[in-house]
Every structure is written in structure tokens, then in C-alpha cells.
N, C-alpha and C. Protein backbone atom coordinates (compact mmCIF):
# COMPACT_ATOMS: atom_id res chain seq x y z
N UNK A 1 58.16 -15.22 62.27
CA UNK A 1 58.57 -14.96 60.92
C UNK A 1 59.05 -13.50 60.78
N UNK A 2 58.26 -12.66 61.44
CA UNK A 2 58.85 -11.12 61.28
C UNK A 2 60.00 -10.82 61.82
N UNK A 3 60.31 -11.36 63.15
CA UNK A 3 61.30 -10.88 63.74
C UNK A 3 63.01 -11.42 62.69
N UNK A 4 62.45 -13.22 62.71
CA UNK A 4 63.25 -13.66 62.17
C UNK A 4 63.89 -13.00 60.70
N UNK A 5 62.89 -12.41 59.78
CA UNK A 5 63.37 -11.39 59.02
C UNK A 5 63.86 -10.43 59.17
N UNK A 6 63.45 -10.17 60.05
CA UNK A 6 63.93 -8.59 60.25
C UNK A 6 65.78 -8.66 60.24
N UNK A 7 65.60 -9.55 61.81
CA UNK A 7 66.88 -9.56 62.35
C UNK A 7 67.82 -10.10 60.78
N UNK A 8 67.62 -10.64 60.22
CA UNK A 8 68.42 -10.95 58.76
C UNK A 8 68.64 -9.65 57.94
N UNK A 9 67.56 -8.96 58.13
CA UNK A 9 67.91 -7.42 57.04
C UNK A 9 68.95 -6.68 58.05
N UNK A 10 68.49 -6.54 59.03
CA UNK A 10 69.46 -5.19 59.88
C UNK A 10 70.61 -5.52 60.18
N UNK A 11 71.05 -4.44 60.15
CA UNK A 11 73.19 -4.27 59.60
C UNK A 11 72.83 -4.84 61.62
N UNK A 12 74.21 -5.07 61.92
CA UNK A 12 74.53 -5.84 63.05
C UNK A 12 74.12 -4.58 64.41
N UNK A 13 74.70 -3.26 63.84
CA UNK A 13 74.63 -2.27 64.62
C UNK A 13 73.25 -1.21 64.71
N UNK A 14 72.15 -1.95 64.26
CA UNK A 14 71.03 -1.23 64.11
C UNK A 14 70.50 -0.19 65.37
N UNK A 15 70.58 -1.28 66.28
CA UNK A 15 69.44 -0.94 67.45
C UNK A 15 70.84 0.41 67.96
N UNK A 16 71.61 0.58 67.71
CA UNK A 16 72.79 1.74 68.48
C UNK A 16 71.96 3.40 66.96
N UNK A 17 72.22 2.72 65.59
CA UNK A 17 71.79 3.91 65.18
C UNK A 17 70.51 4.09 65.13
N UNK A 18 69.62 3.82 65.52
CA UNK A 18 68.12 4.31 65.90
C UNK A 18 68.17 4.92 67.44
N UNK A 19 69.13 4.93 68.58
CA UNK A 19 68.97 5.00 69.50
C UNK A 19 68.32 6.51 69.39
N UNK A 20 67.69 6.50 70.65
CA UNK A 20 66.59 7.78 70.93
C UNK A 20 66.47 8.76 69.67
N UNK A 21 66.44 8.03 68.43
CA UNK A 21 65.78 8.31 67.37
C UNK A 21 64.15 7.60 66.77
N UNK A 22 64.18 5.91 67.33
CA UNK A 22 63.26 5.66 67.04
C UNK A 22 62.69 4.94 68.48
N UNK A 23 61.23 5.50 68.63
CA UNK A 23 60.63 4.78 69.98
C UNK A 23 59.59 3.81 69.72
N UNK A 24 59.25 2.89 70.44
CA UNK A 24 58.03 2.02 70.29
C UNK A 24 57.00 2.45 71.85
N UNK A 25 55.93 2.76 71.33
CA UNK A 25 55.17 2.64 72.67
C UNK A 25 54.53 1.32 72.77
N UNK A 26 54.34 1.24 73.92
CA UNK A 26 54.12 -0.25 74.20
C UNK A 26 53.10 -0.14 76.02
N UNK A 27 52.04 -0.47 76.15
CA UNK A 27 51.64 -0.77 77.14
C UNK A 27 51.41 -1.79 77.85
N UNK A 28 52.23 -1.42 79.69
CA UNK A 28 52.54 -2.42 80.21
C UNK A 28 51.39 -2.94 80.83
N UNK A 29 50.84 -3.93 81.23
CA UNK A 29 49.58 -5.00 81.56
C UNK A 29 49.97 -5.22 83.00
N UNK A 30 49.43 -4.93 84.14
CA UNK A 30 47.97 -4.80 84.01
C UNK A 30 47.41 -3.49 84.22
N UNK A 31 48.95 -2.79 84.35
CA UNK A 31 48.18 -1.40 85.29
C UNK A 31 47.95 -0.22 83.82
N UNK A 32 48.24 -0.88 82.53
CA UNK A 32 48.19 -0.19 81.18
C UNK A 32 48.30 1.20 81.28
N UNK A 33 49.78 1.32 81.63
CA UNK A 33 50.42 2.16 81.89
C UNK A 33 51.49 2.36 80.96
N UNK A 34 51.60 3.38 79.69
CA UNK A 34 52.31 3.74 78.44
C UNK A 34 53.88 4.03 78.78
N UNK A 35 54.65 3.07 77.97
CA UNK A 35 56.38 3.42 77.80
C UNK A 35 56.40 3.58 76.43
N UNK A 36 57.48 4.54 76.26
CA UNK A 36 58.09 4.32 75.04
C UNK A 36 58.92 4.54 74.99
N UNK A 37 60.35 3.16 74.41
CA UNK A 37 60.94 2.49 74.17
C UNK A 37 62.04 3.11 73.20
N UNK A 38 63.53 3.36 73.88
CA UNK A 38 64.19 3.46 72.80
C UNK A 38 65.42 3.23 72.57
N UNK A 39 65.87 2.58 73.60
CA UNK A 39 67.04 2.27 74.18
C UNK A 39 67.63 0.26 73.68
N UNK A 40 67.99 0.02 73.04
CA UNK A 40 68.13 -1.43 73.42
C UNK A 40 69.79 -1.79 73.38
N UNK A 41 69.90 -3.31 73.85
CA UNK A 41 71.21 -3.29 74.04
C UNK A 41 71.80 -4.24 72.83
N UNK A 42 70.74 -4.36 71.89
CA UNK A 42 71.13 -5.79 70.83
C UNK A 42 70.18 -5.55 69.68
N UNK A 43 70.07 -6.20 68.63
CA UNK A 43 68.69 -5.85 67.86
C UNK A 43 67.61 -6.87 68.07
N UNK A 44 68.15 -7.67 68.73
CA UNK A 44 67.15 -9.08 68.90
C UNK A 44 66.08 -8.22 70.04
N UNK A 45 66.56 -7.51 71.12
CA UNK A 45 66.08 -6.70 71.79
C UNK A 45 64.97 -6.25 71.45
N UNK A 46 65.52 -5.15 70.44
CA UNK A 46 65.12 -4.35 69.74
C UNK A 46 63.55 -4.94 68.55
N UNK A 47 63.86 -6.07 68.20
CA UNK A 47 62.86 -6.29 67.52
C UNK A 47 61.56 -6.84 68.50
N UNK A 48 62.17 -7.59 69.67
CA UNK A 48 61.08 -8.43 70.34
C UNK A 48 60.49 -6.74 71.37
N UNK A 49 60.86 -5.84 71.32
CA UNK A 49 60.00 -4.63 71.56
C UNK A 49 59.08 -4.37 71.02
N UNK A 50 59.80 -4.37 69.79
CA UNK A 50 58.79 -3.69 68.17
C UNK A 50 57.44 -4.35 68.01
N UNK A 51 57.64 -5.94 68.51
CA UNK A 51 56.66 -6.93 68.38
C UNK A 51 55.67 -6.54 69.69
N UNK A 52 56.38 -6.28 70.77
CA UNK A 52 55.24 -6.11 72.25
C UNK A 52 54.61 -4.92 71.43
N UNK A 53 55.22 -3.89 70.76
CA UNK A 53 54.48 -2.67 70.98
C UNK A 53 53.20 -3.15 69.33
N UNK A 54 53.07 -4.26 68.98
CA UNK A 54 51.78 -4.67 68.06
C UNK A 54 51.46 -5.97 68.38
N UNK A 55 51.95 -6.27 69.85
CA UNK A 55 50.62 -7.16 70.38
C UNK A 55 49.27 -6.84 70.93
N UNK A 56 48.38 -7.55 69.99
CA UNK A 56 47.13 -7.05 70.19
C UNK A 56 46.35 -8.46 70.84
N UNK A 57 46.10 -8.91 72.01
CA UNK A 57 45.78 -9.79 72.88
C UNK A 57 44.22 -10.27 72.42
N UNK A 58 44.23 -11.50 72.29
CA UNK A 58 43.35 -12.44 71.83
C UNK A 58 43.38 -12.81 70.15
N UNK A 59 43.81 -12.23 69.35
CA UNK A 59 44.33 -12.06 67.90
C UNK A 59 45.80 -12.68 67.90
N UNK A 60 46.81 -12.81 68.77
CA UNK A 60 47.78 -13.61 69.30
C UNK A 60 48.04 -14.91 70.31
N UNK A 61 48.72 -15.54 69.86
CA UNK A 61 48.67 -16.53 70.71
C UNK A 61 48.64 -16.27 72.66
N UNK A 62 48.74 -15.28 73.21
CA UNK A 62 49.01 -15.07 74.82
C UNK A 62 48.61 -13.67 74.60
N UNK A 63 48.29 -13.35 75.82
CA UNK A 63 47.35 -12.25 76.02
C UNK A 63 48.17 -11.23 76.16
N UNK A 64 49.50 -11.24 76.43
CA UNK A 64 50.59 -9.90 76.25
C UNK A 64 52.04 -10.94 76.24
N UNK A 65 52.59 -10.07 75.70
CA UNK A 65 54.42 -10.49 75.60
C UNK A 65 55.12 -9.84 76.27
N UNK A 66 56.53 -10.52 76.64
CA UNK A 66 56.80 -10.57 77.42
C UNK A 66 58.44 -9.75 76.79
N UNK A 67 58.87 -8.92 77.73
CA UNK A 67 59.91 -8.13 77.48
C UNK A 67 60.86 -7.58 78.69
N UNK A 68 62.22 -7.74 79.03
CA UNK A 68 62.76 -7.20 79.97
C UNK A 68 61.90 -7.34 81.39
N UNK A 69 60.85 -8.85 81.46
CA UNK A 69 60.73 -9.14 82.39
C UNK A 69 59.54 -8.42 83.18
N UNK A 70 58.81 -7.82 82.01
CA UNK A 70 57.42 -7.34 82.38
C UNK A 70 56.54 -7.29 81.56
N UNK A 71 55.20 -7.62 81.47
CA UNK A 71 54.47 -7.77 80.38
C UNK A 71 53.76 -7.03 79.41
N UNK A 72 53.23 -6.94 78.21
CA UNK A 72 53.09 -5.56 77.38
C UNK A 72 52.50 -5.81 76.63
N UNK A 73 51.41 -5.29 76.18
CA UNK A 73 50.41 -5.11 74.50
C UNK A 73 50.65 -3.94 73.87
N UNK A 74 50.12 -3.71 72.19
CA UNK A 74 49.85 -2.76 71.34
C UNK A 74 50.20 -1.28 72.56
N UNK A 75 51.09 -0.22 72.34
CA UNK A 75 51.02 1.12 72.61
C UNK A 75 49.78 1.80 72.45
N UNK A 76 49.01 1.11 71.22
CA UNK A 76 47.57 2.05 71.51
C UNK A 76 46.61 1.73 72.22
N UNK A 77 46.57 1.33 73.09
CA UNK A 77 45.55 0.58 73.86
C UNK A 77 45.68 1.85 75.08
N UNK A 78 46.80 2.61 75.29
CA UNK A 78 47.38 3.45 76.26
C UNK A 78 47.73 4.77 76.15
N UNK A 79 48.29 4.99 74.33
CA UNK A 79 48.73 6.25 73.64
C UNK A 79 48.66 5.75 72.38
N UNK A 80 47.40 6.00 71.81
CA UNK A 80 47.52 5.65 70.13
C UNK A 80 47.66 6.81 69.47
N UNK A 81 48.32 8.09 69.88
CA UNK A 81 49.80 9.31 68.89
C UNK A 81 50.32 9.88 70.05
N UNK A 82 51.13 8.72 70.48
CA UNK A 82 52.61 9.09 71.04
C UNK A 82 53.06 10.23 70.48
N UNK A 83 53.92 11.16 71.56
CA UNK A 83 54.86 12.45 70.70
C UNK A 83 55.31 12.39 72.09
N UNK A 84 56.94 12.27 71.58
CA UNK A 84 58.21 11.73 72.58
C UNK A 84 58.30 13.52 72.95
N UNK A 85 58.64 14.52 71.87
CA UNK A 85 58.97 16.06 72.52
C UNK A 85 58.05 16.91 71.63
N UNK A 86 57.00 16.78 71.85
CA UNK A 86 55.88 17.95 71.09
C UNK A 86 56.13 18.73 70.52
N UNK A 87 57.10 19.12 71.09
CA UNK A 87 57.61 21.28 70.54
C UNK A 87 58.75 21.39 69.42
N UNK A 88 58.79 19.95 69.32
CA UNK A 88 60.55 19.59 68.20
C UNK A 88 60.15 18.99 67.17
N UNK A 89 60.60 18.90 66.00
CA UNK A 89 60.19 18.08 64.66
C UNK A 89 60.22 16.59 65.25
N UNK A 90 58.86 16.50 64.71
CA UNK A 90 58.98 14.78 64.67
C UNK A 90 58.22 14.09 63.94
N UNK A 91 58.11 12.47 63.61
CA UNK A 91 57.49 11.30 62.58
C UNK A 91 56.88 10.96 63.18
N UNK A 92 55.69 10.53 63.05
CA UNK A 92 54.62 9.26 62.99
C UNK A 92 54.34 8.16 62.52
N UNK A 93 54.68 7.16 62.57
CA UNK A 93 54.90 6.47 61.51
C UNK A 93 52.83 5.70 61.51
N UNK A 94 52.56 6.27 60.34
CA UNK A 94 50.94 6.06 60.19
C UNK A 94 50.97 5.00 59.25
N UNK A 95 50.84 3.89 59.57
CA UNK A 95 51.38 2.40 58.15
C UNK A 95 49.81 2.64 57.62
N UNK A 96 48.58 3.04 58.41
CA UNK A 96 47.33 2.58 57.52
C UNK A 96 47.25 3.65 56.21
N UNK A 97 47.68 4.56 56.36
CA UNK A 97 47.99 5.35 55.34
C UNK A 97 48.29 4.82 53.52
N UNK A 98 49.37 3.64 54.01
CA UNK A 98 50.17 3.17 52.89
C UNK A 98 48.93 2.29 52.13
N UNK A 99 48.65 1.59 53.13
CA UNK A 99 47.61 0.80 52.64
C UNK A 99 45.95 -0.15 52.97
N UNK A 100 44.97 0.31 52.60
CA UNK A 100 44.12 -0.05 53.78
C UNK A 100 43.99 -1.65 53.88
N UNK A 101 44.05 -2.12 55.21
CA UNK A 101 43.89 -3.23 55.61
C UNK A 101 42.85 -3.71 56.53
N UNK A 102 42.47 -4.63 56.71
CA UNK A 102 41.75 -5.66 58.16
C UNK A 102 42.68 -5.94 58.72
N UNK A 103 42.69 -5.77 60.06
CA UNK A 103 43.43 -6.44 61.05
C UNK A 103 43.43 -7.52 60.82
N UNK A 104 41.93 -8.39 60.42
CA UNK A 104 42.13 -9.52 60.76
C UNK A 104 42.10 -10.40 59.41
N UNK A 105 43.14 -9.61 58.42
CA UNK A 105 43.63 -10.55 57.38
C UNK A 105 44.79 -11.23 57.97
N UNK A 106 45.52 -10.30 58.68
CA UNK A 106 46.55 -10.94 59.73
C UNK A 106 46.37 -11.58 60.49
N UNK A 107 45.40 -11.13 61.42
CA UNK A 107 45.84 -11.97 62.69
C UNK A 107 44.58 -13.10 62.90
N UNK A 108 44.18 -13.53 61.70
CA UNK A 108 43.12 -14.45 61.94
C UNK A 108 43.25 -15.53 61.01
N UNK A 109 44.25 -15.14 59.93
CA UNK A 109 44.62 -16.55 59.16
C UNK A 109 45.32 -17.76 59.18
N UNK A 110 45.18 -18.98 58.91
CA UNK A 110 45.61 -19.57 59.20
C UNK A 110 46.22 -21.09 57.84
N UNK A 111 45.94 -19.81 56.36
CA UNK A 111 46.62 -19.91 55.90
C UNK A 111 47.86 -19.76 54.87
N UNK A 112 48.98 -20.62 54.85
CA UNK A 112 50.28 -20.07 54.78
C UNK A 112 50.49 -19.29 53.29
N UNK A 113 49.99 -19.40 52.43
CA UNK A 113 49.71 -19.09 51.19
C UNK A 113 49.25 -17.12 51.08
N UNK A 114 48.27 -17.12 51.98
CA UNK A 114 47.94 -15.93 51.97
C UNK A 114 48.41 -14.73 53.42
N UNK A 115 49.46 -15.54 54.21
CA UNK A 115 50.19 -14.85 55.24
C UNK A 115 51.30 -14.18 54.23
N UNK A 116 52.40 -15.04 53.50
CA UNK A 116 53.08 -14.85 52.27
C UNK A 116 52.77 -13.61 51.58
N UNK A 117 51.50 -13.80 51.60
CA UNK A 117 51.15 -12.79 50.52
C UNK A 117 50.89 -11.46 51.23
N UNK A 118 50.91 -11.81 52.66
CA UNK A 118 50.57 -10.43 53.42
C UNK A 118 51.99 -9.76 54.09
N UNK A 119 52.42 -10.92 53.62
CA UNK A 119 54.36 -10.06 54.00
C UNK A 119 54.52 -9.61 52.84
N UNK A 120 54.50 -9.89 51.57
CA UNK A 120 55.16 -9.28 50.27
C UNK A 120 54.31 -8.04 50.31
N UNK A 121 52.91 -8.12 50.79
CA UNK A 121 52.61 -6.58 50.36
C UNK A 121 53.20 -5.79 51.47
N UNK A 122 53.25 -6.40 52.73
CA UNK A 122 54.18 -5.35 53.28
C UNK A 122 55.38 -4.88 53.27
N UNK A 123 55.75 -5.92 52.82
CA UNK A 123 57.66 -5.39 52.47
C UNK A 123 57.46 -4.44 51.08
N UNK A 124 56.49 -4.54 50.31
CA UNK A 124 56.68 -3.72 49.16
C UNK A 124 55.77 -2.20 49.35
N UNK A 125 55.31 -2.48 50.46
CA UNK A 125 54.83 -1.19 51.30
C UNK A 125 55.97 -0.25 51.94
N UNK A 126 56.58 -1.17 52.70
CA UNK A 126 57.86 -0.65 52.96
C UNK A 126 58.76 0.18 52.10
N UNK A 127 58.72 -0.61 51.42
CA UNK A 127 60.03 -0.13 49.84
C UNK A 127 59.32 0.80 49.27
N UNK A 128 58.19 0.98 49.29
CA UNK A 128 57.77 2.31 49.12
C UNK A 128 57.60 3.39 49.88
N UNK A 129 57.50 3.41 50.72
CA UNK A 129 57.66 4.43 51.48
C UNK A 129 58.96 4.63 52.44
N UNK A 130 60.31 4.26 51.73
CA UNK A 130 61.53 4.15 52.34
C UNK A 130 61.50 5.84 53.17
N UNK A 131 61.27 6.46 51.53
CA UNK A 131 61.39 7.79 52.14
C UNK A 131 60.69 8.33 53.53
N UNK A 132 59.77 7.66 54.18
CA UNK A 132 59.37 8.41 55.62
C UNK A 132 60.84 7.87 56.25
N UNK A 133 61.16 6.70 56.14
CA UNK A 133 62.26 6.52 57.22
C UNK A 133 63.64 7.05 56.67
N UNK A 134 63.42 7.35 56.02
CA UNK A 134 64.64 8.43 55.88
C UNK A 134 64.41 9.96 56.48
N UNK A 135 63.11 10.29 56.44
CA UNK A 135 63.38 11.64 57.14
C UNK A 135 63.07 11.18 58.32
N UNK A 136 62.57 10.47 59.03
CA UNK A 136 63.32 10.10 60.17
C UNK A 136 64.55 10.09 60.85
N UNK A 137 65.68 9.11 59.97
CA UNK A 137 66.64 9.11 60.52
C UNK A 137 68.49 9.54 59.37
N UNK A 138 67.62 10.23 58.61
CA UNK A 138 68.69 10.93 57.80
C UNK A 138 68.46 12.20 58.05
């Protein structure tokens, strides 16, 4: 459902204007060994990254996802505050900030009524805090 949204909001040329502007860390399984991600060649790419780098194994259906042919969970399991160039301005993107949550309102429900309801608060999480991703990438 997320990706499938996503990919519907983003202009066709997304994943080119985020390039080595926005990274995903993502750790690869088994040797949980930290990448981060910034390069893609499509946005479909681009989103099924976004997704490895918040797979959190056993809370998902398979114990890591699968990407460019190697396998990957949650970035924090490996680097939970990534910093791509330390010494240069940069974002964090801290979502618990916006709003406090359980993990496992997400990843433990199973029903559709109150998943719904856990996308609208995040998209209206989003829309509120447009402004971090603008100083990001404006």
C-alpha cells in the first residue's frame, strides 16, 4: 500500500532530483553491514529501498527484503544516526518527533479500518511537517 502510493504522488522524475540529496540506510543481512543509499535508476527503485531501509524482521512478512539482489533490514539495526558528511549541513529525518507512536500499531494489525487510519495520520504528519523536506531539498 505505501509504495503503491507513493509511486502515484511522485512527479515521474523523482528518484534523479533527490539524487545524493536524499539517502536511506539500510542494513545488509547477514554480515549487518550499513549502506546508505542514494543513487536509483527509477522511482519504483527508489521506493522498494525506502521500504528495505524500515524493514524490521519478524513484524513483516520475511525476515529481510530484498533489493538489487542482496538482502536488507531497518538501517538502525547497523547505524540508527547515519551522517553521510559530518562536517557539512545536514537533515535527519526524526518522524518520532512528529508524533508518538507503537511500532506495533503498525506492524501488528490486522485490521483494515485502523491501518487507514494509520496512513491518514501519517500523511497528515507529513503535510505537516512539509517544511523539514524542504530544507532538505530546497
Amino acid at each position: 500500500m505505501v509504495k503503491h502510493n507513493m509511486l502515484k504522488m511522485l512527479p515521474a522524475d523523482a528518484y534523479q532530483t533527490v539524487d545524493k540529496k536524499l539517502y536511506f540506510s539500510v542494513t545488509e543481512v547477514p554480515s549487518l553491514r550499513n549502506h546508505l543509499m542514494t543513487t536509483w535508476t527509477n522511482n519504483e527503485e527508489m521506493m522498494d529501498c525506502m521500504l528495505c531501509s524500515a524493514h524490521v524482521p519478524l513484524y513483516t512478512t520475511s525476515l529481510a527484503a530484498s533489493y538489487r539482489g542482496k538482502r536488507y533490514v531497518d538501517g538502525g539495526l547497523s547505524n540508527n544516526s547515519p551522517i553521510v558528511y559530518p562536517n557539512a549541513p545536514h537533515k535527519v529525518f526524526q518522524i518520532w518527533k512528529w508524533r508518538w507512536f507503537a511500532p506495533t500499531w503498525v506492524l501488528v494489525t490486522t485490521n483494515a479500518d485502523w491501518a487507514m487510519e494509520l496512513f491518514r495520520m501519517g500523511r497528515e504528519d507529513a503535510s505537516k511537517n512539509l517544511h523539514e523536506v524542504d530544507e532538505v531539498f530546497f
